[in-house]
C-alpha atoms as a PDB file:
ATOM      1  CA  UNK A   1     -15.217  -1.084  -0.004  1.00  0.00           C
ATOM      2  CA  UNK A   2     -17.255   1.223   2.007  1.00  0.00           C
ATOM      3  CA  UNK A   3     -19.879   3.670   2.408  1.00  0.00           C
ATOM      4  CA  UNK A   4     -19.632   6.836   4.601  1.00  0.00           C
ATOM      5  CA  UNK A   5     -22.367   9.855   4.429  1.00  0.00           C
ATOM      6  CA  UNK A   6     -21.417  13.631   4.752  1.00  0.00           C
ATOM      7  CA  UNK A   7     -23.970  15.786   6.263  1.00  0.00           C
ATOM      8  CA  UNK A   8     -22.099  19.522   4.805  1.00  0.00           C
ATOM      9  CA  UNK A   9     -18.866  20.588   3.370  1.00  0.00           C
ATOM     10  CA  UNK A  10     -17.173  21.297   6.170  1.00  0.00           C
ATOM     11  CA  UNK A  11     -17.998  17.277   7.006  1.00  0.00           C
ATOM     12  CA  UNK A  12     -16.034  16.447   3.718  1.00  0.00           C
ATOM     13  CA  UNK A  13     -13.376  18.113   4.016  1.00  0.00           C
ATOM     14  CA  UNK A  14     -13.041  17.136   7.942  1.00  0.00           C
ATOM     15  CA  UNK A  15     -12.839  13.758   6.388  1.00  0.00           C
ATOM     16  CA  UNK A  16     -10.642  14.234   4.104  1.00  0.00           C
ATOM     17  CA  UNK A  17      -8.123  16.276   6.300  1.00  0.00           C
ATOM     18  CA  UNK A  18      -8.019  13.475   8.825  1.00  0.00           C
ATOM     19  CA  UNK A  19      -6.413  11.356   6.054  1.00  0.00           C
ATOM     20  CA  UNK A  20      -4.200  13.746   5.397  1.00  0.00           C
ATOM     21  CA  UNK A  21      -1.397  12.849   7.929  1.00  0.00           C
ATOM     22  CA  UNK A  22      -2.082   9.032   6.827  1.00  0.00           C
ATOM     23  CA  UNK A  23      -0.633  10.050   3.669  1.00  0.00           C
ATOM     24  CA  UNK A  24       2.519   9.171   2.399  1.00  0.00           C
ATOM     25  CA  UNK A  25       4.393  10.237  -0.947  1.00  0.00           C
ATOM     26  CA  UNK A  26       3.201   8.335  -3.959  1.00  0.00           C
ATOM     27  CA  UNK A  27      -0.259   7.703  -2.845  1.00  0.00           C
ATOM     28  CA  UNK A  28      -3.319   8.511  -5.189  1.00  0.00           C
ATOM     29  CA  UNK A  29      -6.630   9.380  -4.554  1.00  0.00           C
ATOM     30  CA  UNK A  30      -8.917   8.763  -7.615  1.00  0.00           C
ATOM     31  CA  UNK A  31     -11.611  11.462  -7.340  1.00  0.00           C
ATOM     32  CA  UNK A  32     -15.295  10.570  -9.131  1.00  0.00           C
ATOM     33  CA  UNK A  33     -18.524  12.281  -8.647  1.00  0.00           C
ATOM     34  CA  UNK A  34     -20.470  14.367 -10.638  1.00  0.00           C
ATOM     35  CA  UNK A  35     -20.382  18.354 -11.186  1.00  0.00           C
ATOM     36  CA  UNK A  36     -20.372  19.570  -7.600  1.00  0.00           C
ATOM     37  CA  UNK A  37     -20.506  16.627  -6.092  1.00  0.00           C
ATOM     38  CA  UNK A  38     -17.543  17.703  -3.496  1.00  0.00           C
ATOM     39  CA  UNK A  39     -14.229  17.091  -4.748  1.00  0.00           C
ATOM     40  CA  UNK A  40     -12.646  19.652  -4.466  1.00  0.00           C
ATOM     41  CA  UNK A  41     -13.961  20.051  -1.388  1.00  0.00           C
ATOM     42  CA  UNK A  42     -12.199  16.829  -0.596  1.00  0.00           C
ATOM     43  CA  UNK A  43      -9.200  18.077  -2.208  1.00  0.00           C
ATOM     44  CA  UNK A  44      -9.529  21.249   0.188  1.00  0.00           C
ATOM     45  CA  UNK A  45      -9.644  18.737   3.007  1.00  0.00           C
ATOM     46  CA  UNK A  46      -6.538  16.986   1.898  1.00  0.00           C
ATOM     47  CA  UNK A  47      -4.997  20.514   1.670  1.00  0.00           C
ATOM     48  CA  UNK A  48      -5.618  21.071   4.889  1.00  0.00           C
ATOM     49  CA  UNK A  49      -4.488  17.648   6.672  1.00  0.00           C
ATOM     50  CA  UNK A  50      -0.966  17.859   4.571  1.00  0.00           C
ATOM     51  CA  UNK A  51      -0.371  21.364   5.822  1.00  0.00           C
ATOM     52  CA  UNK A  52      -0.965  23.098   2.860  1.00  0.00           C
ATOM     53  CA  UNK A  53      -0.494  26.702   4.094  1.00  0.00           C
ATOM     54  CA  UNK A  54      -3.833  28.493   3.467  1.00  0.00           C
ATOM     55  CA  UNK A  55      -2.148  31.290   1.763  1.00  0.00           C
ATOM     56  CA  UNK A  56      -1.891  28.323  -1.256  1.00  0.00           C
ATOM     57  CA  UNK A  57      -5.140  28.813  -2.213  1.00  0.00           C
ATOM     58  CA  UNK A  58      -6.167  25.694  -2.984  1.00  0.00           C
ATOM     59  CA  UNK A  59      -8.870  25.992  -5.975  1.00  0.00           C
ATOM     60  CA  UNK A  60      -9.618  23.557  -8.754  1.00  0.00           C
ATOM     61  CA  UNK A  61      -7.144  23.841 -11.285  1.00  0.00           C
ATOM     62  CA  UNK A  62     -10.175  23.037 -14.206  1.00  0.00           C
ATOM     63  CA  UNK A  63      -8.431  25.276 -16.508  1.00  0.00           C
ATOM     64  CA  UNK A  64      -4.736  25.108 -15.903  1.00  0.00           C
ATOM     65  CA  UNK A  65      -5.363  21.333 -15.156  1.00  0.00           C
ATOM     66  CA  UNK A  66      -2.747  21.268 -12.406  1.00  0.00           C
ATOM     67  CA  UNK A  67      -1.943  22.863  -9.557  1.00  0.00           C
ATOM     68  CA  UNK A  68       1.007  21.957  -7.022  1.00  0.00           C
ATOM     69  CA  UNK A  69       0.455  22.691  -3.334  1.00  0.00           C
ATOM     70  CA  UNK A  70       3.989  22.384  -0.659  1.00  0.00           C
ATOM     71  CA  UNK A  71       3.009  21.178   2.805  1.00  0.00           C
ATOM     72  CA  UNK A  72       4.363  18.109   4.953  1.00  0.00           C
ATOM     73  CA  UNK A  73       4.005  16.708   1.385  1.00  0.00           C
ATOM     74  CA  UNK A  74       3.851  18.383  -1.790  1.00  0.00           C
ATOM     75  CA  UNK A  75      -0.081  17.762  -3.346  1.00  0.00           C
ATOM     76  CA  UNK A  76      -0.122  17.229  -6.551  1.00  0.00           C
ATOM     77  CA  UNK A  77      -4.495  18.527  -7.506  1.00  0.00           C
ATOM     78  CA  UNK A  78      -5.321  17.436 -11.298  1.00  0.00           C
ATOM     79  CA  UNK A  79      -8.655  18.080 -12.676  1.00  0.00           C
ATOM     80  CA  UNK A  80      -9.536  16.352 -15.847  1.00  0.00           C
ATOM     81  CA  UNK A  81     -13.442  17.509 -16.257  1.00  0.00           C
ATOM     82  CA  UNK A  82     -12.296  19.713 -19.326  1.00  0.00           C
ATOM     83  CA  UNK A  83     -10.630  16.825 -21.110  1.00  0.00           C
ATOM     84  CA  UNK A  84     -12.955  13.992 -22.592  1.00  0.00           C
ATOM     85  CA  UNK A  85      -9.848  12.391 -24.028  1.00  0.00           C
ATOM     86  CA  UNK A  86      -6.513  12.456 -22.991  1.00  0.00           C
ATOM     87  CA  UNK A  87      -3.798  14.153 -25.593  1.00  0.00           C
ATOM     88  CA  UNK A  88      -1.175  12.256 -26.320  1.00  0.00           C
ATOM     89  CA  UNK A  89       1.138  14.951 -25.698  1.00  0.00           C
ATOM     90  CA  UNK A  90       0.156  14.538 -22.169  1.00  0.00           C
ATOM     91  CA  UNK A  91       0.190  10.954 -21.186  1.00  0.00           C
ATOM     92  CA  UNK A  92       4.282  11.277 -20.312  1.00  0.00           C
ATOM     93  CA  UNK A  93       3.428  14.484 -17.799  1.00  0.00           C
ATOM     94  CA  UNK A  94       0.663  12.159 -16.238  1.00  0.00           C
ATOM     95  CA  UNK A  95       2.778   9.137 -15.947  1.00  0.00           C
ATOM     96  CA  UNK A  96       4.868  11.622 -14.142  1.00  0.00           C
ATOM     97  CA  UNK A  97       2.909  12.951 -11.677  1.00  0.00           C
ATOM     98  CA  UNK A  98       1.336   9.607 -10.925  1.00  0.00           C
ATOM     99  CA  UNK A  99       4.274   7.867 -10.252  1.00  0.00           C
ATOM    100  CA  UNK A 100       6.533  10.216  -8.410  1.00  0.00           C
ATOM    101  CA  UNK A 101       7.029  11.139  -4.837  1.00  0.00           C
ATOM    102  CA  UNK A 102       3.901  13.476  -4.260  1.00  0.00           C
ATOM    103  CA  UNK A 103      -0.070  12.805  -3.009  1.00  0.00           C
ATOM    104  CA  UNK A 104      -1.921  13.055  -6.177  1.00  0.00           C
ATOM    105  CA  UNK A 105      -5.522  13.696  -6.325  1.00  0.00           C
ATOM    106  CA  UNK A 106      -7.141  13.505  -9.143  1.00  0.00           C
ATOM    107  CA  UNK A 107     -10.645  14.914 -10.160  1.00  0.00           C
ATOM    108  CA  UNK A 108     -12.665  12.792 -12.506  1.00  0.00           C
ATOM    109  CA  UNK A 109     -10.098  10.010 -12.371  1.00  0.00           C
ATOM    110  CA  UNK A 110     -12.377   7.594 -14.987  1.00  0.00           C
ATOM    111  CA  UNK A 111     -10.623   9.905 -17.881  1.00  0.00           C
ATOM    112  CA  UNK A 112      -7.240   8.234 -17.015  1.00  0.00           C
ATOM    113  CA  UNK A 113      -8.141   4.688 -17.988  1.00  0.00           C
ATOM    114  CA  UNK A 114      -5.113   2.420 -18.020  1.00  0.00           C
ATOM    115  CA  UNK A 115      -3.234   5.348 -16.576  1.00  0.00           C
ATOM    116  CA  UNK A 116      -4.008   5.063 -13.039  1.00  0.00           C
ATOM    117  CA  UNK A 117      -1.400   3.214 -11.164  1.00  0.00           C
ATOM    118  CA  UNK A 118      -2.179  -0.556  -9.680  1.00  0.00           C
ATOM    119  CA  UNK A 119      -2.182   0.848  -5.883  1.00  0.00           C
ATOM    120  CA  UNK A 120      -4.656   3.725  -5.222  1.00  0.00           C
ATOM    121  CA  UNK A 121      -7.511   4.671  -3.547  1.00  0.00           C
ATOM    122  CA  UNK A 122     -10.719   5.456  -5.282  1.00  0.00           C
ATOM    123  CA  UNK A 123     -13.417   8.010  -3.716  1.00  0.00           C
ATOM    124  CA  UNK A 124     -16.620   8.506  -5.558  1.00  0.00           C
ATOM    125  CA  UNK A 125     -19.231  10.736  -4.381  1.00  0.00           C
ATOM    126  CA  UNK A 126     -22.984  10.362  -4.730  1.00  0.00           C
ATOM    127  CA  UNK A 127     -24.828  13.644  -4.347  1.00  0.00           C
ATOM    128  CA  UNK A 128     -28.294  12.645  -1.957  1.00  0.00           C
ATOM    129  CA  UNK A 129     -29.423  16.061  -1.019  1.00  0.00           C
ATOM    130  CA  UNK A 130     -28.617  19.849  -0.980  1.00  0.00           C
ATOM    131  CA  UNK A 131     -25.845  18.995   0.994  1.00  0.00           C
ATOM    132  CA  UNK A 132     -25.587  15.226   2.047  1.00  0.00           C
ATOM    133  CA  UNK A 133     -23.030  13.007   0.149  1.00  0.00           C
ATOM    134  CA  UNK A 134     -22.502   9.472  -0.209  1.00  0.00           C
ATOM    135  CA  UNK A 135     -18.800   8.295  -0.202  1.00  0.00           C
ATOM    136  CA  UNK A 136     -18.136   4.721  -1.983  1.00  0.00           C
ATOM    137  CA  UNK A 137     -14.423   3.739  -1.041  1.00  0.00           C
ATOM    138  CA  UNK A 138     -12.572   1.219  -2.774  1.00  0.00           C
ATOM    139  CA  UNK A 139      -9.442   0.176  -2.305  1.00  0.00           C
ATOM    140  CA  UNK A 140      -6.921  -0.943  -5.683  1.00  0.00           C
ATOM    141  CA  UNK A 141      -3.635  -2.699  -4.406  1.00  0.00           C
ATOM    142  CA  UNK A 142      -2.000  -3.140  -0.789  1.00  0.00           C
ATOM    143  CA  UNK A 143      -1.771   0.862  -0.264  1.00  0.00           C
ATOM    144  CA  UNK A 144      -5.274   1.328  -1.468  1.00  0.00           C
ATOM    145  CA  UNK A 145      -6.573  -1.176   1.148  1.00  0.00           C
ATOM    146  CA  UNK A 146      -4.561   0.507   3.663  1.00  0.00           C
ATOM    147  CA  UNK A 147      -5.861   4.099   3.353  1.00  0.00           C
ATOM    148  CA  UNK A 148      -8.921   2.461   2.686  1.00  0.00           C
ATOM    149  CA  UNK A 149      -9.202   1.221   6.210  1.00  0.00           C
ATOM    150  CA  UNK A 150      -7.722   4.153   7.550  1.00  0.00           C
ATOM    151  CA  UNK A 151     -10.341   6.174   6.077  1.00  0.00           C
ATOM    152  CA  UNK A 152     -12.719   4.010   7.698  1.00  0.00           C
ATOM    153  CA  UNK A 153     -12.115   3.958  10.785  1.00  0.00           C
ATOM    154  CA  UNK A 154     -11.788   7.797  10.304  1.00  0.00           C
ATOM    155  CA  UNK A 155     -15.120   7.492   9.153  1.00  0.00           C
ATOM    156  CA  UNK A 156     -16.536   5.893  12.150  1.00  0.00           C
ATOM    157  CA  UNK A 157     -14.481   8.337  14.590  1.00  0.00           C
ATOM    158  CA  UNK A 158     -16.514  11.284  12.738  1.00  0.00           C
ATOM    159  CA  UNK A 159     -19.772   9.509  13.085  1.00  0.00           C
ATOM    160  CA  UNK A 160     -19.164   9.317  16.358  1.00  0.00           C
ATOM    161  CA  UNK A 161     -18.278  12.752  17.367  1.00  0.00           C
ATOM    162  CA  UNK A 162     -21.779  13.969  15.209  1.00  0.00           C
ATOM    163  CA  UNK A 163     -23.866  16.794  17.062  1.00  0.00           C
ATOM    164  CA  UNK A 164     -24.286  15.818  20.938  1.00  0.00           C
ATOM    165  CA  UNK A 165     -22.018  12.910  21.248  1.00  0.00           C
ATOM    166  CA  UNK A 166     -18.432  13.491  22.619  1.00  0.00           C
END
């Protein structure tokens, strides 16, 4: 686990599109946070680091529930906030998405449950200010420690590069 802070949106989703290259098909980012807490933001970062083409219009899918995005891999965006339990009629589309070839992020990731695959990567985000965010990162299975560390050290390379350091 670790703990990285974004300063504006445009930090979160350079975050999150440095990761995107890192990605591989099958991984899944588990998305918590509060209302507009930036996760789609994220998601728009992700977008952008999988070479999403911007004509895509990546936007959160909180009424159609999911939207699929091509790019160097296709991006699979699920939003659950609508949903406070999961119909059974969906579980088997779910399943589906979470265990196929695609990056799957999914917004408000806690409604899942049991249905979250044993390798992931979990991102919650703390809202501390107008616009500063706290990341928590925790890593679930081999792959999940993986992009966890890879997100760190992404992290730390942001940091790094802040306003007057090169």
């Amino acid at each position: 686990m670790f703990k990285w802070t974004s300063r504006s949106p445009e930090a979160t989703r350079a975050l999150a599109a440095a990761l995107g290259p890192e990605l591989a098909p099958g991984d899944v980012l588990a998305l918590k946070g509060e209302l507009g807490s930036g996760k789609t933001e994220f998601v728009h970062g992700l977008a952008q680091g999988l070479e999403v083409p911007e004509t895509a219009g990546v936007a959160s899918p909180s009424f159609t529930l999911v939207h699929e995005y091509p790019g160097r891999l296709s991006l699979v965006h699920i939003d659950l906030y609508r949903l406070e339990n999961l119909p059974p009629e969906m579980l088997p589309d779910l399943e589906e998405y979470l265990s196929g070839d695609r990056v799957v992020a999914v917004e408000w990731a806690e409604r899942l449950g049991g249905l979250l695959p044993g390798d992931y990567l979990e991102v919650e985000i703390a809202i501390t200010g107008e616009s500063t965010r706290e990341f928590t990162v925790r890593e679930h299975g081999p792959r999940g420690e993986e992009l966890a560390k890879k997100l760190s050290a992404i992290s730390f390379q942001l940091k790094n590069q802040g306003p007057g350091k090169k």
